[in-house]
Protein backbone atom coordinates (compact mmCIF):
# COMPACT_ATOMS: atom_id res chain seq x y z
CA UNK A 1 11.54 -0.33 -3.73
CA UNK A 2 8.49 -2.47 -2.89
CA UNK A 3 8.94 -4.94 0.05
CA UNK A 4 8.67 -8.23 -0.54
CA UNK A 5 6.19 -9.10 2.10
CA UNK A 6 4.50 -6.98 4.98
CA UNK A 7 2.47 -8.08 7.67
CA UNK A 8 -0.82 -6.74 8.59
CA UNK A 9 -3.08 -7.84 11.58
CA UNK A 10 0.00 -10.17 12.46
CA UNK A 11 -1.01 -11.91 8.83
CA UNK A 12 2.39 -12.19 6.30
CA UNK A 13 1.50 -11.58 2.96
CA UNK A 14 4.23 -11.92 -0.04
CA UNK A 15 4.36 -9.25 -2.88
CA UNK A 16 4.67 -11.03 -5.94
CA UNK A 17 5.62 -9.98 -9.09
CA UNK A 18 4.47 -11.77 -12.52
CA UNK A 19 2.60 -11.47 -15.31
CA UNK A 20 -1.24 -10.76 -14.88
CA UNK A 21 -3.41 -10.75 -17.76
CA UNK A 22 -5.78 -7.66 -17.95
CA UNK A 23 -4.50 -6.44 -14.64
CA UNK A 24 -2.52 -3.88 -12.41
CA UNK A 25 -2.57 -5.65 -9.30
CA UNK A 26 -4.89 -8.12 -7.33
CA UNK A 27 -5.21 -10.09 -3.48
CA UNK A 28 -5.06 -13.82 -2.99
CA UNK A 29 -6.96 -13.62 0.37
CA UNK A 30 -6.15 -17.59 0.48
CA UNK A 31 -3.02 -17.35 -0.39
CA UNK A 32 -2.54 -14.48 1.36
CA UNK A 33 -1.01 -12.46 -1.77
CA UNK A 34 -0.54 -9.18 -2.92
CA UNK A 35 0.20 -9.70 -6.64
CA UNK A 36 1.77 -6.64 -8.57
CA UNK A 37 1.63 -6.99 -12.52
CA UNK A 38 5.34 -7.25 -13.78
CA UNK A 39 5.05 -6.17 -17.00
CA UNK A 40 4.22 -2.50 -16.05
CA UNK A 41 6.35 0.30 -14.79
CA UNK A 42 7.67 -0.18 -11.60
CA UNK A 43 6.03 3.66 -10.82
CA UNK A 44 2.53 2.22 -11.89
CA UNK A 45 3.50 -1.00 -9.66
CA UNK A 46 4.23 1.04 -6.79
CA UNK A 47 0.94 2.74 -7.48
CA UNK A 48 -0.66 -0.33 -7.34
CA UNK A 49 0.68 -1.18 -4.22
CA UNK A 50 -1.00 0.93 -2.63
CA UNK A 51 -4.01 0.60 -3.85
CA UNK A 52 -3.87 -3.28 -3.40
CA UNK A 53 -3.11 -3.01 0.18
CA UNK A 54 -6.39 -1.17 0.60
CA UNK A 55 -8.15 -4.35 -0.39
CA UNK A 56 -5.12 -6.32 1.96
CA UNK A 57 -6.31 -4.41 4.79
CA UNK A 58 -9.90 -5.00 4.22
CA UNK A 59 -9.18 -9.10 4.79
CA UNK A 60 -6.69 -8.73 7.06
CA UNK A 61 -9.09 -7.08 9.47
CA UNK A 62 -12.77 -8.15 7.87
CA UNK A 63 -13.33 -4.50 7.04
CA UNK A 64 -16.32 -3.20 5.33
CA UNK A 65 -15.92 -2.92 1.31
CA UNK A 66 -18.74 -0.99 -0.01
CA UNK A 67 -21.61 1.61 0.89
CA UNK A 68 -18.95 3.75 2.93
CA UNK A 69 -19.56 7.39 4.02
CA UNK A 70 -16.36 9.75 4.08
CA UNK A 71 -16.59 9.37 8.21
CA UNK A 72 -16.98 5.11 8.28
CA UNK A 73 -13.85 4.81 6.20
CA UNK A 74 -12.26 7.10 8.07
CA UNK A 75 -13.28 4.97 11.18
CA UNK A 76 -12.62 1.74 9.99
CA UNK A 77 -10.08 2.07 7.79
CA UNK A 78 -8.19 5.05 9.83
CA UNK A 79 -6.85 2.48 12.83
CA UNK A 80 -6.09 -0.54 10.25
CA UNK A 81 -3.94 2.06 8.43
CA UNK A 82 -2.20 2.99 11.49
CA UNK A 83 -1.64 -0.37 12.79
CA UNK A 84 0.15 -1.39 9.13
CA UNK A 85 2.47 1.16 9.10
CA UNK A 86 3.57 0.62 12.63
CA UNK A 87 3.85 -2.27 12.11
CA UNK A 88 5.97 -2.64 8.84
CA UNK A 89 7.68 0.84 9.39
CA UNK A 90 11.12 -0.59 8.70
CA UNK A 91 9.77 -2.58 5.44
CA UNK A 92 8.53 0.84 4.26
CA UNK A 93 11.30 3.06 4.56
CA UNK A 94 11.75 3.03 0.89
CA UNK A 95 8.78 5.63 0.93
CA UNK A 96 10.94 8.43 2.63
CA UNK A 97 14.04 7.37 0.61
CA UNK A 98 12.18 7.73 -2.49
CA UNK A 99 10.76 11.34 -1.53
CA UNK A 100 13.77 13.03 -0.38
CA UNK A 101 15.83 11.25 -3.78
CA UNK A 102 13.16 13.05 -5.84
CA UNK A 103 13.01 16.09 -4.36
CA UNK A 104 16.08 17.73 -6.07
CA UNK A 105 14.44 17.59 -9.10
CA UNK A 106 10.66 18.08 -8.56
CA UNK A 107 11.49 21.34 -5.94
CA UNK A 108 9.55 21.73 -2.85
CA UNK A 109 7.94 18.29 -2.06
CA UNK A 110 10.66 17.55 0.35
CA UNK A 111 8.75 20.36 2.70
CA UNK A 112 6.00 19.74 4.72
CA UNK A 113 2.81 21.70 3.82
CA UNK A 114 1.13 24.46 6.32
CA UNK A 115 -2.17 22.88 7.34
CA UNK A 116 -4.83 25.73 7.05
């Protein structure tokens, strides 16, 4: 289940669902947010969640959004990420919920991989 809101850099920002014309997902900056098209799966919403919050952490913390080598994003982005799920740990608990729910049925995923 998606949270309703989550807070990143100490900035609230509502997840709204409704009806978005050509769209998965988008950011209100102003408005401070995170819209998730309703009329799509709530799998492709949750996908979209993610990929929305990227662009939520970019004005949350005036983060560079283009012209990125592997290593910058890694160095900007790496603390933002950190500091959001700290901060919104309890908000995202569905994440863990989810993965051990769906792990009767898909096999493994429930185990950690071996880093090589």
């Amino acid at each position: 289940m998606i949270p309703k809101s989550v807070i990143s850099n100490e900035i609230l920002w509502q997840i709204l669902h409704q009806p978005l014309e050509g769209d998965y997902g988008s950011t209100d900056d102003k408005n401070c947010n995170l819209l998730l098209n309703s009329d799509y799966h709530e799998l492709m919403q949750e996908l979209t969640f993610w990929h929305e919050l990227i662009h939520v952490l970019q004005h949350s913390y005036d983060l560079p959004d283009q012209d990125l080598d592997p290593e910058s994003i890694a160095k900007y982005y790496g603390p933002a990420l950190f500091a959001f799920m700290r901060r919104n740990f309890h908000e995202l608990k569905w994440i863990d919920h989810e993965r051990k729910s769906n792990s009767e049925s898909v096999g493994s995923r429930d185990e950690t991989p071996e880093l090589v």
